[in-house]
C-alpha atoms as a PDB file:
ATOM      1  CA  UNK A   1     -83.578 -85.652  77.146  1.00  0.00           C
ATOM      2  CA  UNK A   2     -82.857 -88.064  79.698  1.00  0.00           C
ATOM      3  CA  UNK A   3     -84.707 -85.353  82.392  1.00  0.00           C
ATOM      4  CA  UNK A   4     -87.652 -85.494  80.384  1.00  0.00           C
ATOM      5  CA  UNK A   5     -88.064 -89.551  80.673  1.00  0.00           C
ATOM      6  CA  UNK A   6     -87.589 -88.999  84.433  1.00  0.00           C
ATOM      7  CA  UNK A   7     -90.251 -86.294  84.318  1.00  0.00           C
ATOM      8  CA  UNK A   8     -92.933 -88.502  82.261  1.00  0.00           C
ATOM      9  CA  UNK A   9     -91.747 -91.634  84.499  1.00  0.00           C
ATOM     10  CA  UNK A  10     -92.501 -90.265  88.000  1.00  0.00           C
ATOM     11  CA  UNK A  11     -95.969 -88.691  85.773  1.00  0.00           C
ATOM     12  CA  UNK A  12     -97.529 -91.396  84.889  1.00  0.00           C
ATOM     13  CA  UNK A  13     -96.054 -93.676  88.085  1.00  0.00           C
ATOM     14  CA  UNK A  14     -99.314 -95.048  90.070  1.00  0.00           C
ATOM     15  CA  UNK A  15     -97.267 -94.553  93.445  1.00  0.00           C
ATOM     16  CA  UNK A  16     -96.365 -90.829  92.813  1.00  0.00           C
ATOM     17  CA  UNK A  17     -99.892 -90.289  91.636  1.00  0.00           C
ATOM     18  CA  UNK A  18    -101.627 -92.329  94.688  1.00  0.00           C
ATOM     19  CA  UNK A  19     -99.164 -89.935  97.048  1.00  0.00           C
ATOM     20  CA  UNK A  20    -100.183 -87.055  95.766  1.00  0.00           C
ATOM     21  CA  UNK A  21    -103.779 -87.838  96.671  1.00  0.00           C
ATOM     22  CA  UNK A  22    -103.290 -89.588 100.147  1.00  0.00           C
ATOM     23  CA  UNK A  23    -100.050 -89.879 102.324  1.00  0.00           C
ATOM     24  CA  UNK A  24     -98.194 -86.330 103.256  1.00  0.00           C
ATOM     25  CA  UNK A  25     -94.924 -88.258 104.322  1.00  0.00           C
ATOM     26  CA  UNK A  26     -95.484 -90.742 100.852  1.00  0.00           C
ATOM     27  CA  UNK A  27     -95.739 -87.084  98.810  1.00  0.00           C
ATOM     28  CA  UNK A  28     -92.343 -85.591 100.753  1.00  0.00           C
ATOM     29  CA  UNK A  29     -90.175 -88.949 100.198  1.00  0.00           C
ATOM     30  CA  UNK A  30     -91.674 -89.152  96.506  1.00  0.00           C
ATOM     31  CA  UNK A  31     -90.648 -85.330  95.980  1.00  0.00           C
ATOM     32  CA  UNK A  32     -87.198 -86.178  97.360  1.00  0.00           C
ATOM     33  CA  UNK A  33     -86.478 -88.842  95.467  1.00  0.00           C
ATOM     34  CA  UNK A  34     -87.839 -87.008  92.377  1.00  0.00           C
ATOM     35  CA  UNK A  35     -85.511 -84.278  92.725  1.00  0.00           C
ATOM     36  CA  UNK A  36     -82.342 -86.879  93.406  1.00  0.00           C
ATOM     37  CA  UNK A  37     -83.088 -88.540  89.980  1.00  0.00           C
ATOM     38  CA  UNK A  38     -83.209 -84.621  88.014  1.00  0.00           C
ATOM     39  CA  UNK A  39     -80.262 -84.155  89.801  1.00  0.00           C
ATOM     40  CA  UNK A  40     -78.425 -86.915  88.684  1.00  0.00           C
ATOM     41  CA  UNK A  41     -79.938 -86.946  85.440  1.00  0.00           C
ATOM     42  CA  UNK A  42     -79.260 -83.027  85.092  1.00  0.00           C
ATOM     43  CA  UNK A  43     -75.486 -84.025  86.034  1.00  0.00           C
ATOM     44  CA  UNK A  44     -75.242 -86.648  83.676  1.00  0.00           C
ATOM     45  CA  UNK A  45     -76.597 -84.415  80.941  1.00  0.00           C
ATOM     46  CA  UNK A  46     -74.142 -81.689  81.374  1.00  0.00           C
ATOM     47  CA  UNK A  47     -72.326 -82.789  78.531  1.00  0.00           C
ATOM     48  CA  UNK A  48     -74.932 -83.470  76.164  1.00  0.00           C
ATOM     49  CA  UNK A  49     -76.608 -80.631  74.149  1.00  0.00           C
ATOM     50  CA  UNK A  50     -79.694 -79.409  75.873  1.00  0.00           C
ATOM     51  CA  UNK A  51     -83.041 -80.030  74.888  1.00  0.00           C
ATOM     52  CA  UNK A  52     -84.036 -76.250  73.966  1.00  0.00           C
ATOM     53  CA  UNK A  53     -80.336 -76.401  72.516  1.00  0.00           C
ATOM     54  CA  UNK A  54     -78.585 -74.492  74.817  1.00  0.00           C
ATOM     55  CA  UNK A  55     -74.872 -75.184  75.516  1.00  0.00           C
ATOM     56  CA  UNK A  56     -73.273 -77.278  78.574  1.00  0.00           C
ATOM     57  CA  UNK A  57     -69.886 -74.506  78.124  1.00  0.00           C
ATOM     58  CA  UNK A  58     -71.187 -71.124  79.407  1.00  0.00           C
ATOM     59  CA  UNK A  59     -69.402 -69.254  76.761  1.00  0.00           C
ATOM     60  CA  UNK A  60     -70.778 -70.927  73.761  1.00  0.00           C
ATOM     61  CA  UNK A  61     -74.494 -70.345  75.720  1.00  0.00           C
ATOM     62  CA  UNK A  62     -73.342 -66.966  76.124  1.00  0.00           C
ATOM     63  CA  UNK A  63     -72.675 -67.056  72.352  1.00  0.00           C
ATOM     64  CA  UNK A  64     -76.285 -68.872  71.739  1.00  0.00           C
ATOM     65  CA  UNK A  65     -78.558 -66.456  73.820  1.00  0.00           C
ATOM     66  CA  UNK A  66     -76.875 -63.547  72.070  1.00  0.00           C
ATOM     67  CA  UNK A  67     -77.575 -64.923  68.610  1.00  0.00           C
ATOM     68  CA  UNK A  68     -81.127 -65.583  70.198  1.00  0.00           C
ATOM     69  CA  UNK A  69     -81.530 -61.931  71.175  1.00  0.00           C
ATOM     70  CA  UNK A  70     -84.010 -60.257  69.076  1.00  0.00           C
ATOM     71  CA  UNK A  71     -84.430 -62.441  66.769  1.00  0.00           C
ATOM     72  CA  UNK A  72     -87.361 -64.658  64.666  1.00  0.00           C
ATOM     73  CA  UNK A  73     -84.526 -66.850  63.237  1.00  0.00           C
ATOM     74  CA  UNK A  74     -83.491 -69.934  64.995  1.00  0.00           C
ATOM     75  CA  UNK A  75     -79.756 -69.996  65.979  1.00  0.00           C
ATOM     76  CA  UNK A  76     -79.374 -73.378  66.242  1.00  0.00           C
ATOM     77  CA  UNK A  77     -77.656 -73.473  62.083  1.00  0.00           C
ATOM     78  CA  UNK A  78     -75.944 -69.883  62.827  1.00  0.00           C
ATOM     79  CA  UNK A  79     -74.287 -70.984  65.830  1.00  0.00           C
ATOM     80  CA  UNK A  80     -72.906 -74.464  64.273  1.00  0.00           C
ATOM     81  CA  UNK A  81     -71.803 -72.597  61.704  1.00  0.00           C
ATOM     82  CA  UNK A  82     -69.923 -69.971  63.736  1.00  0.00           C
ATOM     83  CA  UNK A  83     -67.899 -72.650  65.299  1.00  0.00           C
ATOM     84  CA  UNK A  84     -67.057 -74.520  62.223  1.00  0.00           C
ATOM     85  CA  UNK A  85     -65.431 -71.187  61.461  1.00  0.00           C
ATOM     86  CA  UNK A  86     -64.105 -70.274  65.317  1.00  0.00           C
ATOM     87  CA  UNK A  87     -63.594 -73.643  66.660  1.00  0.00           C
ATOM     88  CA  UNK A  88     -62.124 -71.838  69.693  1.00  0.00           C
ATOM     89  CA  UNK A  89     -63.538 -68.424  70.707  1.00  0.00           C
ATOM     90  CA  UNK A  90     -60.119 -67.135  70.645  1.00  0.00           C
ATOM     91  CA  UNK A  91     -60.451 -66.808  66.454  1.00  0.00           C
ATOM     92  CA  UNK A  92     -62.603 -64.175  67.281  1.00  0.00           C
ATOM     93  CA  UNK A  93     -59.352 -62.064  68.881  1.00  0.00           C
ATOM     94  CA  UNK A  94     -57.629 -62.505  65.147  1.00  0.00           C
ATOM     95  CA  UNK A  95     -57.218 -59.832  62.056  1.00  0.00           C
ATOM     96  CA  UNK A  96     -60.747 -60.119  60.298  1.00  0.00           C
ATOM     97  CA  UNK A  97     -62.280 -62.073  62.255  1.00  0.00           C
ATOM     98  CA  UNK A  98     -65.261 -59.410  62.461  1.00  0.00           C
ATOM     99  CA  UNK A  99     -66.008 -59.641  59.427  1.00  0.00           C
ATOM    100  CA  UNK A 100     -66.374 -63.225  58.935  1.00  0.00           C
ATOM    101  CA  UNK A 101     -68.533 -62.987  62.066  1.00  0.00           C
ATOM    102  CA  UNK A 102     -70.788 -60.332  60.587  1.00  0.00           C
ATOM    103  CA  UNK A 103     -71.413 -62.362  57.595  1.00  0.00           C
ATOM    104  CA  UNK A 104     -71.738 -66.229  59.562  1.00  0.00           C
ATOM    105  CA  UNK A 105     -74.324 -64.324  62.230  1.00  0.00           C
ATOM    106  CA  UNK A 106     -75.949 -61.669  59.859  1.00  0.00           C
ATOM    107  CA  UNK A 107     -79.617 -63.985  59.276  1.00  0.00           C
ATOM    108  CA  UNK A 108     -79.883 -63.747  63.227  1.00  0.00           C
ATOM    109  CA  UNK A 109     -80.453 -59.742  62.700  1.00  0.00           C
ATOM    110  CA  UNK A 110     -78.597 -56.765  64.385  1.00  0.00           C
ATOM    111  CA  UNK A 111     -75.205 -57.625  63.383  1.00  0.00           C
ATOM    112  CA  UNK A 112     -74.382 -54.179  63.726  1.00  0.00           C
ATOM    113  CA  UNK A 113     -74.907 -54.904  67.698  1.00  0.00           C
ATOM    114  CA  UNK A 114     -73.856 -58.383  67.586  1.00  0.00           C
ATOM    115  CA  UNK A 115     -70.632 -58.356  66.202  1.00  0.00           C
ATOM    116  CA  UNK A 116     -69.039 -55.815  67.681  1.00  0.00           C
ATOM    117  CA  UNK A 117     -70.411 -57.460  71.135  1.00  0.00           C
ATOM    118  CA  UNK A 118     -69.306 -60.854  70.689  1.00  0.00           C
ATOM    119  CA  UNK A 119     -65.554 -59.455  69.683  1.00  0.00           C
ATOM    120  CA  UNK A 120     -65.460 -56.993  72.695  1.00  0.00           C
ATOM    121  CA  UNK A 121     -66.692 -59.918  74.547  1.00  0.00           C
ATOM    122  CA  UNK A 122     -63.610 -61.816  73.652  1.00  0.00           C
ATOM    123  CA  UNK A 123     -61.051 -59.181  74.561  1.00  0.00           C
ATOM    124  CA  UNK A 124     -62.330 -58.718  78.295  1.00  0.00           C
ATOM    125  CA  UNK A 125     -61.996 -62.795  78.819  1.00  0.00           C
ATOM    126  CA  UNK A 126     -58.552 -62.462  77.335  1.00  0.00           C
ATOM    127  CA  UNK A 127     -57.859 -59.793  79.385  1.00  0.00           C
ATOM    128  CA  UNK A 128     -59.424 -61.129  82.360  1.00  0.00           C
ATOM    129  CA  UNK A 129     -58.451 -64.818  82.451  1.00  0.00           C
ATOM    130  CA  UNK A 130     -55.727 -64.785  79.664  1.00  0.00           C
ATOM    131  CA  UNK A 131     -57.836 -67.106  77.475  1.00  0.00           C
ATOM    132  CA  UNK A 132     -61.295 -66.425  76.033  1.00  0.00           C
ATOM    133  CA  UNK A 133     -63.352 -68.921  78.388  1.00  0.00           C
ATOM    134  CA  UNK A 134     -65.877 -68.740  80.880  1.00  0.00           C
ATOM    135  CA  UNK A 135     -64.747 -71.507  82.620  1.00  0.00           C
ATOM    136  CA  UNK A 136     -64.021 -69.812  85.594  1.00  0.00           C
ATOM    137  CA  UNK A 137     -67.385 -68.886  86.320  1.00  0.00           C
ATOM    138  CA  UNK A 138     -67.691 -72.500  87.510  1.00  0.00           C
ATOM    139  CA  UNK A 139     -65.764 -72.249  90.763  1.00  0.00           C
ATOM    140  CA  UNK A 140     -67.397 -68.888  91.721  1.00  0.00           C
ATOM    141  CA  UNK A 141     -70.320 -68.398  94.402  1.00  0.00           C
ATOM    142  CA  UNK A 142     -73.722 -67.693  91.773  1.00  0.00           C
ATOM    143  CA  UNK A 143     -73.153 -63.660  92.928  1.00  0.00           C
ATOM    144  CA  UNK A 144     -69.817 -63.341  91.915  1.00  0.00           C
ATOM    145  CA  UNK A 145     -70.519 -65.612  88.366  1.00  0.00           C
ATOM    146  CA  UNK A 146     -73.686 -63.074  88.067  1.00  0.00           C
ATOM    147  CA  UNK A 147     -71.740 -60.054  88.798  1.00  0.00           C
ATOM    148  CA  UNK A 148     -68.637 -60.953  85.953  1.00  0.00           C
ATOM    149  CA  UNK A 149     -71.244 -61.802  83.256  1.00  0.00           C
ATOM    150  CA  UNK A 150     -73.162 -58.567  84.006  1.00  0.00           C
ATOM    151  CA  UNK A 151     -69.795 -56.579  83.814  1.00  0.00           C
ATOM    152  CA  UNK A 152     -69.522 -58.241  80.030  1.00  0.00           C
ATOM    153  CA  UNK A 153     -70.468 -55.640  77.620  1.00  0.00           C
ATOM    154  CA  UNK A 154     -74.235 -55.598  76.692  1.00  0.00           C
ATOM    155  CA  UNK A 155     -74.942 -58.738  78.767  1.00  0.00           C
ATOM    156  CA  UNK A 156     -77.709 -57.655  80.909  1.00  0.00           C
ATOM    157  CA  UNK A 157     -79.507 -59.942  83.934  1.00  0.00           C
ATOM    158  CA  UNK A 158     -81.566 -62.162  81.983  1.00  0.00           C
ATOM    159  CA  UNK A 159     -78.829 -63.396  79.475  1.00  0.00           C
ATOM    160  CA  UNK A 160     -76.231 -63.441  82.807  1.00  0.00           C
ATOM    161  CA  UNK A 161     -78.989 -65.808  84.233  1.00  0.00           C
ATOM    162  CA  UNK A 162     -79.430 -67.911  81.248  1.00  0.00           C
ATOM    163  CA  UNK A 163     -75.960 -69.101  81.158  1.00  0.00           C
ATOM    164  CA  UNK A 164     -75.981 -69.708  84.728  1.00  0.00           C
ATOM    165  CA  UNK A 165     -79.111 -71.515  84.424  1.00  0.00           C
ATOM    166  CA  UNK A 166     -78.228 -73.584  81.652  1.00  0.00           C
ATOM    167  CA  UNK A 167     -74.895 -73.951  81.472  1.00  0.00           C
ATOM    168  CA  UNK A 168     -73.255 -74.116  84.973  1.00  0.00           C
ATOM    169  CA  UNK A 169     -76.693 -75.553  86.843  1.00  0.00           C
ATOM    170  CA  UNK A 170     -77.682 -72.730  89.251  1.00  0.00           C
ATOM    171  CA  UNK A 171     -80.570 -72.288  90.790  1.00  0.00           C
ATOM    172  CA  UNK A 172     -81.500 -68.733  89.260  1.00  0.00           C
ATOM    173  CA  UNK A 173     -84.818 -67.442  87.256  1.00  0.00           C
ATOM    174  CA  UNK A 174     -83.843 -65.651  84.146  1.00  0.00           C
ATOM    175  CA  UNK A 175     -86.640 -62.462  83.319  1.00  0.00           C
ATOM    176  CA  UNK A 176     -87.402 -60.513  81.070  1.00  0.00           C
ATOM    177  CA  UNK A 177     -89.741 -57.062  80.988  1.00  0.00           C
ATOM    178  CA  UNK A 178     -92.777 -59.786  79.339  1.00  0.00           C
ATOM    179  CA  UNK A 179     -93.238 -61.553  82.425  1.00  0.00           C
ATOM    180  CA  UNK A 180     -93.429 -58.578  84.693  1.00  0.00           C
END
């Protein structure tokens, strides 16, 4: 939210719009400082909910842009409900907990996919990292974050970029086939 107010307020400023039409040096110190302020603002965001409603921990966006997938339904009520119900993604790893998924996550469509996705997702990061977190995606270089989500099962590029996007503040372009 706060990004947005930066956005508007370097917009509508008469000395970033004067630089754009005049100085070359004026436009290069305006774009720095610009990109400073969305960089601190983008910092002090991290732990608030982001505007499109994706999530500052890069396993609940992994969560989000899975309920997303496919979908007309918004997630936002799905996924608040799922972690009323799995406060910590390690309920997922417990006796029945697919089928209280399948019925929280069934209104976001192919819970047959979905499901079974989320809970395999779960036993690789407890495998992996002997917890069910992402949070060590944050100390790796973006190829080696990118390379671990895409070995997640039926997390393909885009959604691997999305949470490193959103959540952990990389400098990566999620796509999809609609743009090519």
């Amino acid at each position: 939210m706060r990004t947005a107010m930066v956005l508007e307020e370097f917009g509508t400023n008469r000395f970033f719009s004067h630089a754009l039409r005049s100085d070359p040096m004026a436009i290069e110190e305006t774009v720095d400082r610009l990109r400073w302020r969305l960089t601190e603002e983008r910092r002090r965001d991290a732990q608030d909910v982001l505007p499109l409603g994706n999530k500052p921990d890069p396993l609940d966006e992994l969560v989000f842009i899975i309920l997303t997938t496919m979908t007309q339904y918004g997630p936002m009520g799905v996924f608040d409900d799922l972690k009323r119900r799995f406060p910590t993604w390690d309920g997922l790893l417990r006796r029945g907990a697919e089928a209280d998924l399948r019925e929280i996550i069934a209104v976001c469509g192919l819970v047959n996919q979905k499901a079974p996705q989320l809970i395999a997702i779960a036993e690789k990061l407890q495998a992996d990292f002997g917890s069910v977190s992402l949070s060590s995606l944050h100390v790796m270089p973006d190829d080696q974050a990118e390379a671990y989500l895409l070995s997640l099962p039926r997390v393909g590029k885009k959604v691997a970029r999305c949470v490193l996007m959103y959540s952990l503040s990389r400098d990566v372009l999620p796509v999809d086939a609609h743009v090519l």
